[in-house]
Protein backbone atom coordinates (compact mmCIF):
# COMPACT_ATOMS: atom_id res chain seq x y z
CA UNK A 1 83.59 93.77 119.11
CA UNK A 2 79.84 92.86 119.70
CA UNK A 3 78.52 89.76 118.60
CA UNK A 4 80.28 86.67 117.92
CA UNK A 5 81.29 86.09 113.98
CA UNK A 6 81.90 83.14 112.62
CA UNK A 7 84.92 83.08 110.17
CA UNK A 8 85.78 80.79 107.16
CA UNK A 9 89.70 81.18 105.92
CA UNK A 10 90.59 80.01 102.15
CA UNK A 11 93.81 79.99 101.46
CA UNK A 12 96.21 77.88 103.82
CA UNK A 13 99.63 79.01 102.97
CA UNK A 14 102.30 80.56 105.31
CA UNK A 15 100.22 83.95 106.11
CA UNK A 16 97.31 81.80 107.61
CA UNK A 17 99.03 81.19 110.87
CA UNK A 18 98.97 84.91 111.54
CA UNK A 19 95.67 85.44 111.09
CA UNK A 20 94.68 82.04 113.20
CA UNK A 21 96.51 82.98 116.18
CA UNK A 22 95.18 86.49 115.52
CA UNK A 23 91.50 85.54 115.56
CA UNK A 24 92.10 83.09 118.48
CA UNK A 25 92.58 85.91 120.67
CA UNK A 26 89.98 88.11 119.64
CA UNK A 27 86.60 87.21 121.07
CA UNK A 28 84.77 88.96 118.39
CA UNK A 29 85.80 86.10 115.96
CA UNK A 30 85.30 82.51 115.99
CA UNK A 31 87.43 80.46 113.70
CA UNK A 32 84.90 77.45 112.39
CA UNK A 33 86.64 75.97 109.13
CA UNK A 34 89.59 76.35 106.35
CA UNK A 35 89.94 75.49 102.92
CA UNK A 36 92.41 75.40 100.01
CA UNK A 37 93.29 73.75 97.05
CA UNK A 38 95.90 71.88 98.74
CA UNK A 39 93.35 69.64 101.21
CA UNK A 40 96.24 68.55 102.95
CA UNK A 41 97.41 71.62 103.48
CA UNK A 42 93.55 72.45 104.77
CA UNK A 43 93.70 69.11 106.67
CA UNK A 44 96.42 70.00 108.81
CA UNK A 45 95.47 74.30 109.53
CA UNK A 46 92.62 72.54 110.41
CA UNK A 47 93.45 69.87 112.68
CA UNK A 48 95.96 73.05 114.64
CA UNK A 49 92.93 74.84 115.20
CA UNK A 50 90.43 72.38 116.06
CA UNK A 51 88.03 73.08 113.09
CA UNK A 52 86.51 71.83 109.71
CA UNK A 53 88.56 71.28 106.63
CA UNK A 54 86.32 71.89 103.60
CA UNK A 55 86.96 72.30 99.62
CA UNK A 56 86.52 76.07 99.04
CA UNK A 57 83.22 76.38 97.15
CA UNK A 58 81.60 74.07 100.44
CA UNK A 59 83.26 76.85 102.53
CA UNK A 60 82.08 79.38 100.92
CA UNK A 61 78.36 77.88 100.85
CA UNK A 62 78.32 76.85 104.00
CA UNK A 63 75.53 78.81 106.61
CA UNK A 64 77.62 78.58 109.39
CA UNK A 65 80.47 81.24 108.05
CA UNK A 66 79.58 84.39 108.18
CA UNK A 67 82.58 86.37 106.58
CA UNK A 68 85.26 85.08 104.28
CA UNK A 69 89.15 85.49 104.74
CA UNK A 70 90.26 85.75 101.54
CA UNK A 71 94.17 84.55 101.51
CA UNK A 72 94.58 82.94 98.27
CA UNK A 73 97.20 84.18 95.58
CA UNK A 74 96.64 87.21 94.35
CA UNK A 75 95.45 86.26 90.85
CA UNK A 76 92.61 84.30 92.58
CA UNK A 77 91.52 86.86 94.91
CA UNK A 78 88.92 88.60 92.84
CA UNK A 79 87.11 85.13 91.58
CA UNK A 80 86.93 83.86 95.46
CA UNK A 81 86.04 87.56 96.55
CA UNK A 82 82.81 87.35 93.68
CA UNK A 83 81.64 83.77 95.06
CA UNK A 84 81.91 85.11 98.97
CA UNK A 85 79.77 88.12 97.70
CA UNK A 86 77.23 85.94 95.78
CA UNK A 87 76.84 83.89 98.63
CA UNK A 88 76.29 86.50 101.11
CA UNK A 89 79.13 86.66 103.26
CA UNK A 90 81.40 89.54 104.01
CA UNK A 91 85.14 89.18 102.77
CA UNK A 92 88.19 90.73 104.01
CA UNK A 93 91.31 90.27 101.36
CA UNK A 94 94.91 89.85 102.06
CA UNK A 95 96.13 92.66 99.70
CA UNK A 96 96.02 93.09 96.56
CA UNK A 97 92.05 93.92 96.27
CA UNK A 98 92.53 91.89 93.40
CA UNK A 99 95.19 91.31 90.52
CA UNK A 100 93.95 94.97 88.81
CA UNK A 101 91.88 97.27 89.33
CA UNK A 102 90.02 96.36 86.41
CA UNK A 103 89.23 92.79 88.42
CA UNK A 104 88.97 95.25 91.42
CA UNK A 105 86.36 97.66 90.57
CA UNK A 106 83.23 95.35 90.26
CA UNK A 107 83.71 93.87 93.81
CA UNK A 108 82.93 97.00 95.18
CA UNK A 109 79.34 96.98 93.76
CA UNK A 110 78.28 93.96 93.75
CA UNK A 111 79.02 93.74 97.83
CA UNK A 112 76.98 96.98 97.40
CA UNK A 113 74.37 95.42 96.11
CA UNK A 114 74.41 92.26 98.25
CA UNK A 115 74.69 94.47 101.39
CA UNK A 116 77.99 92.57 102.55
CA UNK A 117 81.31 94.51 103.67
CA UNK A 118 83.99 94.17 102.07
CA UNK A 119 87.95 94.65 103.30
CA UNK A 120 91.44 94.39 102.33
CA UNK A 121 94.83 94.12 104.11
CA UNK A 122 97.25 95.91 105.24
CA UNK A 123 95.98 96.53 108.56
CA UNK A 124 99.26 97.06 109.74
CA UNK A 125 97.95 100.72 109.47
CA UNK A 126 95.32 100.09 112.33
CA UNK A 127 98.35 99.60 115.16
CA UNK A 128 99.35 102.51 117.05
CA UNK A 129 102.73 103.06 114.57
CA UNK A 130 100.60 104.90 111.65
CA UNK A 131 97.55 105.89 113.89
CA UNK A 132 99.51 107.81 116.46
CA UNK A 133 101.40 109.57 113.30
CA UNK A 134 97.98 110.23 111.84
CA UNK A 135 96.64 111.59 115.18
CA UNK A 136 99.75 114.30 115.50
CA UNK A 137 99.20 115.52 111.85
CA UNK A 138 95.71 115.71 111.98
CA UNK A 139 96.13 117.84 115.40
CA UNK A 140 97.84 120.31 113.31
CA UNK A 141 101.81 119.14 114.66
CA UNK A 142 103.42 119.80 111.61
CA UNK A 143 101.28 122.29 110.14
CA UNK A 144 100.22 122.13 106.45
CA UNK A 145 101.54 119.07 105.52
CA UNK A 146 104.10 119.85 102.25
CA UNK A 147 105.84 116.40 101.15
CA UNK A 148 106.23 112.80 102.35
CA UNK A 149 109.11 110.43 101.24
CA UNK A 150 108.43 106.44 101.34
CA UNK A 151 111.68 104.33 100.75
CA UNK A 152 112.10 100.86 101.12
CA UNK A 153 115.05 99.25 100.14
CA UNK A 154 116.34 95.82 99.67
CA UNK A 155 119.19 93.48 97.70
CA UNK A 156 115.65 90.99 96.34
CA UNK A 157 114.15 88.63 98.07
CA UNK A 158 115.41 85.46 96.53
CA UNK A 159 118.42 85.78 98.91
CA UNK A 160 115.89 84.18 101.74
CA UNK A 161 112.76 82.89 99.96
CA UNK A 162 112.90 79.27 98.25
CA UNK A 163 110.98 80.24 95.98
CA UNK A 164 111.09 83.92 94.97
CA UNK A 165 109.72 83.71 90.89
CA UNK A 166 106.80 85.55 91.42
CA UNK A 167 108.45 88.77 92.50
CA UNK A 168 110.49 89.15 89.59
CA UNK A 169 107.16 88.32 86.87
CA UNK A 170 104.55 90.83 85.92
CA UNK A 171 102.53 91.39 88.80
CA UNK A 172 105.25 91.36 91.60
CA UNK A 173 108.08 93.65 91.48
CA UNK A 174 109.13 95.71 94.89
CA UNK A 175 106.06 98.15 93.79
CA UNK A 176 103.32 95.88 93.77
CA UNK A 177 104.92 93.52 96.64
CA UNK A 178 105.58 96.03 99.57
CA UNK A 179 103.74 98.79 97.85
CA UNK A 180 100.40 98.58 99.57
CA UNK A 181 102.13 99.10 103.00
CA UNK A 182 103.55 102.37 102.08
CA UNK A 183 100.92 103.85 99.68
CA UNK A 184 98.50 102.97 102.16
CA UNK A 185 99.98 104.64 104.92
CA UNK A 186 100.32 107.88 102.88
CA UNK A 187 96.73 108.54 101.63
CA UNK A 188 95.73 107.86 105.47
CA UNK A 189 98.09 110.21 106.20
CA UNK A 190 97.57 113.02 103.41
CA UNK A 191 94.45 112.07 101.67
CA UNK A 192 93.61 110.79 98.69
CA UNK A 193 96.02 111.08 95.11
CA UNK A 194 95.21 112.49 92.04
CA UNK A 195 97.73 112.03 89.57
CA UNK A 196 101.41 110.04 89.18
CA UNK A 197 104.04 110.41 87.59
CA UNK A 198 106.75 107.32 87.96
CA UNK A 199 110.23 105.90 86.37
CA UNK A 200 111.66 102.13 86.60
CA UNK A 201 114.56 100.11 85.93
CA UNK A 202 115.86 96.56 86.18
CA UNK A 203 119.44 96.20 87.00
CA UNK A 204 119.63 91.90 85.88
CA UNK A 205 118.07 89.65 83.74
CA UNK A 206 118.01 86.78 86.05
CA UNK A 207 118.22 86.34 89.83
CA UNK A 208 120.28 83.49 91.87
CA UNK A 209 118.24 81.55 94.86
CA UNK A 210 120.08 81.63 97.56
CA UNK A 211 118.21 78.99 99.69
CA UNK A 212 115.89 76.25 100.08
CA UNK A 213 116.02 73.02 97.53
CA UNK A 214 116.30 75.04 94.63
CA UNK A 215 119.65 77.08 96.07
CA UNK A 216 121.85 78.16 92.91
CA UNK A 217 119.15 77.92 90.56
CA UNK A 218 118.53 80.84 88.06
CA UNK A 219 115.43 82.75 87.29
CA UNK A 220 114.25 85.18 85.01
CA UNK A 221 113.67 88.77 86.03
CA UNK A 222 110.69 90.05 83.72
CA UNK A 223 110.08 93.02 86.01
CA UNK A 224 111.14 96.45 86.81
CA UNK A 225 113.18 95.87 89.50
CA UNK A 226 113.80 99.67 91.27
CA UNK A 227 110.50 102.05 91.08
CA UNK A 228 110.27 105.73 92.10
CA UNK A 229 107.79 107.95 91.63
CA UNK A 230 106.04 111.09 92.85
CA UNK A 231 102.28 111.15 93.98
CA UNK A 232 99.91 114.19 94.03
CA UNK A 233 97.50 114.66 96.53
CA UNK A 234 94.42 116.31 96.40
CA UNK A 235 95.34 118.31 99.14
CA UNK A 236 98.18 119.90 97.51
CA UNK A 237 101.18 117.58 99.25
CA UNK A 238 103.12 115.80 96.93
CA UNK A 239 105.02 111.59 98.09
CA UNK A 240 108.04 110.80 96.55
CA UNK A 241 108.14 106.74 96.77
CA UNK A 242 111.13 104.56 96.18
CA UNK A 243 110.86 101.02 95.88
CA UNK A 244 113.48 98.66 95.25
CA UNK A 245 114.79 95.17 95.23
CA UNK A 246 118.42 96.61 93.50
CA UNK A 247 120.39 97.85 96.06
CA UNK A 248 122.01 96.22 99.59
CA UNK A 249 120.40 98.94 102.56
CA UNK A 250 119.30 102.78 103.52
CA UNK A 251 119.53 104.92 106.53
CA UNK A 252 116.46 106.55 104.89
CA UNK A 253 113.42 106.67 107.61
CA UNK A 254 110.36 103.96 105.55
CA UNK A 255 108.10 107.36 105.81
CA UNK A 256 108.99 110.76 106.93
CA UNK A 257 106.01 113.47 106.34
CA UNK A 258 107.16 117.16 106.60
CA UNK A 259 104.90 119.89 107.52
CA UNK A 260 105.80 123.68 107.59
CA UNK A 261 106.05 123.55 111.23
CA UNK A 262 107.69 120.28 112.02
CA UNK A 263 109.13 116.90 109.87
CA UNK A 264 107.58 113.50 111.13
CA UNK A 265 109.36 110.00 111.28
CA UNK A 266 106.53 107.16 110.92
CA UNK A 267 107.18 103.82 111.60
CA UNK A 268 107.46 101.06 109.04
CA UNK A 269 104.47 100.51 107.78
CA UNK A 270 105.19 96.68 107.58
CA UNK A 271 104.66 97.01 111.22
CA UNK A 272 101.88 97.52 113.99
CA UNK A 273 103.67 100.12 116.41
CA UNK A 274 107.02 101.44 116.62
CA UNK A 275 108.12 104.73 117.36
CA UNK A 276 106.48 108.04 115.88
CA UNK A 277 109.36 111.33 115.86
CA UNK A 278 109.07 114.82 115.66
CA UNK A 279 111.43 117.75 114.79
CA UNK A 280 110.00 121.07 114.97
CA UNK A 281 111.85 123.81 112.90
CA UNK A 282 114.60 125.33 115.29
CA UNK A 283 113.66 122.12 117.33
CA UNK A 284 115.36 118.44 117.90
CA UNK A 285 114.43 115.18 117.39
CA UNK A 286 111.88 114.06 120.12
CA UNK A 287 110.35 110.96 120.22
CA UNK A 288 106.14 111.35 120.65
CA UNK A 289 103.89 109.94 122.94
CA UNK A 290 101.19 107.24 121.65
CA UNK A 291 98.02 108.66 120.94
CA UNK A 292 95.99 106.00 119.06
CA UNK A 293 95.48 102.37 117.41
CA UNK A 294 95.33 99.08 118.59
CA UNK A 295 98.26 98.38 120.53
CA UNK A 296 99.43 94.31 120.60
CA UNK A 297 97.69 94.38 117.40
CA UNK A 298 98.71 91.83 114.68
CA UNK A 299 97.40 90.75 111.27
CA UNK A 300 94.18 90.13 111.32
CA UNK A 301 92.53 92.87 113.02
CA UNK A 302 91.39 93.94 109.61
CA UNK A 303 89.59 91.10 110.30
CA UNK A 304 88.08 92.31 113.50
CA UNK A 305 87.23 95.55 112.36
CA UNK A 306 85.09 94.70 109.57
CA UNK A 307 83.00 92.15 112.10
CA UNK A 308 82.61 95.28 114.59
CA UNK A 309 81.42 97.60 111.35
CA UNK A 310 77.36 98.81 111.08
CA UNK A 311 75.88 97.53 108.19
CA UNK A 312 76.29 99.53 105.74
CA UNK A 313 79.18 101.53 106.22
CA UNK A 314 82.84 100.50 104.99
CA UNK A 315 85.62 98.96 107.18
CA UNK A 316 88.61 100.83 107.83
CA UNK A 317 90.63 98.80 106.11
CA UNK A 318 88.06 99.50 103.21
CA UNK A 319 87.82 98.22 99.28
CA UNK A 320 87.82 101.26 98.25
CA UNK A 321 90.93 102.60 99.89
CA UNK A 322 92.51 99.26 98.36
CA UNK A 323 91.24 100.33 95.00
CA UNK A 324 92.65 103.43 95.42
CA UNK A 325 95.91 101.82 96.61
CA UNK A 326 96.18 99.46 93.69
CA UNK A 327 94.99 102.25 90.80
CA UNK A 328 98.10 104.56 92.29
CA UNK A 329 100.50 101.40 91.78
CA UNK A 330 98.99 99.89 88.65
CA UNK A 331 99.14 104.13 87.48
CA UNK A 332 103.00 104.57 88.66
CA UNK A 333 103.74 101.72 86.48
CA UNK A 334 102.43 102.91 83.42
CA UNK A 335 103.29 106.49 83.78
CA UNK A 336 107.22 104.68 83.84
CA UNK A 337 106.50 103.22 81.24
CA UNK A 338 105.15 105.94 79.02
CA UNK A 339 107.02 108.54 80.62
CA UNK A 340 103.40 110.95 81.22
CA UNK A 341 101.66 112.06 83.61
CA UNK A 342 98.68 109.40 85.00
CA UNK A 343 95.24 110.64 86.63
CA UNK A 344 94.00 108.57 89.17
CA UNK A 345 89.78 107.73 88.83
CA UNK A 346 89.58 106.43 92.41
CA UNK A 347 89.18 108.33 95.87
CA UNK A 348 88.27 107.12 99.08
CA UNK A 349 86.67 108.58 102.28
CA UNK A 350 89.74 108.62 105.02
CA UNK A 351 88.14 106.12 107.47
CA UNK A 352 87.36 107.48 110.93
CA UNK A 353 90.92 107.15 113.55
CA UNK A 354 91.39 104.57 115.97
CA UNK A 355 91.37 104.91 119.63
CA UNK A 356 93.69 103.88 121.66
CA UNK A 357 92.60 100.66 122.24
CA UNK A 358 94.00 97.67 124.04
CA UNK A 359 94.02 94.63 121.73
């Protein structure tokens, strides 16, 4: 990891404990203060970690941090990103990059032009899971790569979350929610998209909480509800995505890539490892050895692997994959909506593999 980096965290909410035990362990980091809106809620990550609670533009001023965790909502990620990069620091985003890629696109250069790195989440795709499928396509397992399907399926989250408004308003949605994971994990896989093509539906107008203080209360559903789409890749291979918060379960693998040799089962890309599978034509199922990623890695490495990148170059977990991530989403969306085809601007360089590397 070389040097020691010092690390300021805005945005105390649930996700933060992740990412504090996460940079606990790594010696690369060094957690030195916290700050959100909430300074109680700063008051007491602090106080569990032994460092400084500060208001967020004092964090974000202050000398002794070095890069900023950005974990704030996702409609204030671009503003805190722009203050980070004015001050100097490298920033690495929970995902979004920002709330659209019309926010997104000037963070990229102006941390260009202040010389400062700049990542985004999910780095679930740095674990051993997606870099071990990566590895076996890339080594020519499967052949040409042909198609990928990406399904993830659920009944909504208000069944479990207290309060679950956001995902059924514009800008949350299964697409834009679990999205990143999945979309993500396929341009790593196949490369870069050029063009969507997408249809949506809502099956309710409101949604029941099931839990928390609020239990029985109604809310609105303002959202598509149930996305699907197909994505074309530069390379030739076409994704067909499903997203939905509509129906109860599947048996469906979250990503299976098929090749004209072989079909590949990836592991959910909500998740670090898991187990990568292989069936060669005239073959069986056979689960494959791990050949790469962080293993015993957990949110935050992101984190880690933007401290340990030259000047200069881009993170794995890069801004402009994000971009590229959030202008296929934002572009599914509106090619639902206005039933046409969408061109995507956007491309990314895939980022160099992982190791295997014990984390």
């Amino acid at each position: 990891m070389g040097e020691q980096v010092n690390v300021g965290i805005v945005g105390c909410g649930a996700i933060s404990g992740a990412y504090t035990a996460t940079i606990a362990r790594l010696p690369g980091l060094r957690l030195t203060a916290v700050a959100d809106l909430d300074a109680g809620r700063a008051r007491a990550v602090a106080e569990a970690n032994g460092v400084r609670a500060l208001s967020v533009a004092d964090l974000i001023a202050d000398p002794d941090v070095r890069l900023v965790v950005n974990l704030t909502t996702p409609a204030a990620h671009a503003a805190i990103a722009r203050a980070a990069i004015a001050a100097g620091k490298d920033v690495y985003g929970e995902k979004p990059l920002a709330a659209t890629t019309a926010e997104a696109r000037p963070l990229l250069g102006a941390a260009e032009a202040a010389g400062v790195r700049l990542g985004c989440a999910p780095d679930t795709v740095l674990g051993t899971g997606l870099q071990t499928a990566r590895w076996y396509v890339d080594d020519g397992l499967i052949g040409t790569p042909v198609a990928a399907t990406a399904v993830m399926v659920t009944p909504g989250h208000e069944r479990w979350h207290p309060n679950p408004d956001f995902y059924y308003l514009p800008g949350g949605g299964p697409l834009l929610d679990m999205g990143p994971y999945y979309v993500t994990a396929l341009v790593l896989l196949l490369g870069p998209v050029h063009r969507v093509v997408g249809a949506a539906s809502r099956t309710r107008a409101q949604r029941v909480i099931g839990s928390g203080p609020r239990v029985g209360d109604s809310i609105p559903v303002t959202t598509d509800t149930h996305v699907t789409g197909v994505l074309t890749h530069t390379s030739g291979a076409l994704s067909t995505l499903v997203m939905s918060f509509d129906a109860a379960a599947t048996r469906a693998p979250a990503i299976e890539v098929h090749g004209e040799r072989a079909t590949l089962v990836v592991p959910d890309p909500n998740l670090f490892d898991g187990d990568v599978l292989a069936h060669p034509v005239d073959g069986t199922w056979e689960r494959l050895p791990i050949r790469a990623g962080y293993r015993h890695a957990s949110r935050g490495y992101g984190v880690a692997d933007l401290a340990a990148t030259p000047p200069g170059e881009h993170p794995r977990a890069s801004a402009p994959l994000a971009l590229h991530v959030l202008e296929i989403m934002e572009s599914l969306l509106k090619a639902a909506t206005t039933a046409r085809t969408i061109e995507i601007t956007s491309t990314f360089q895939r980022p160099l593999p992982v190791p295997l590397t014990d984390g």
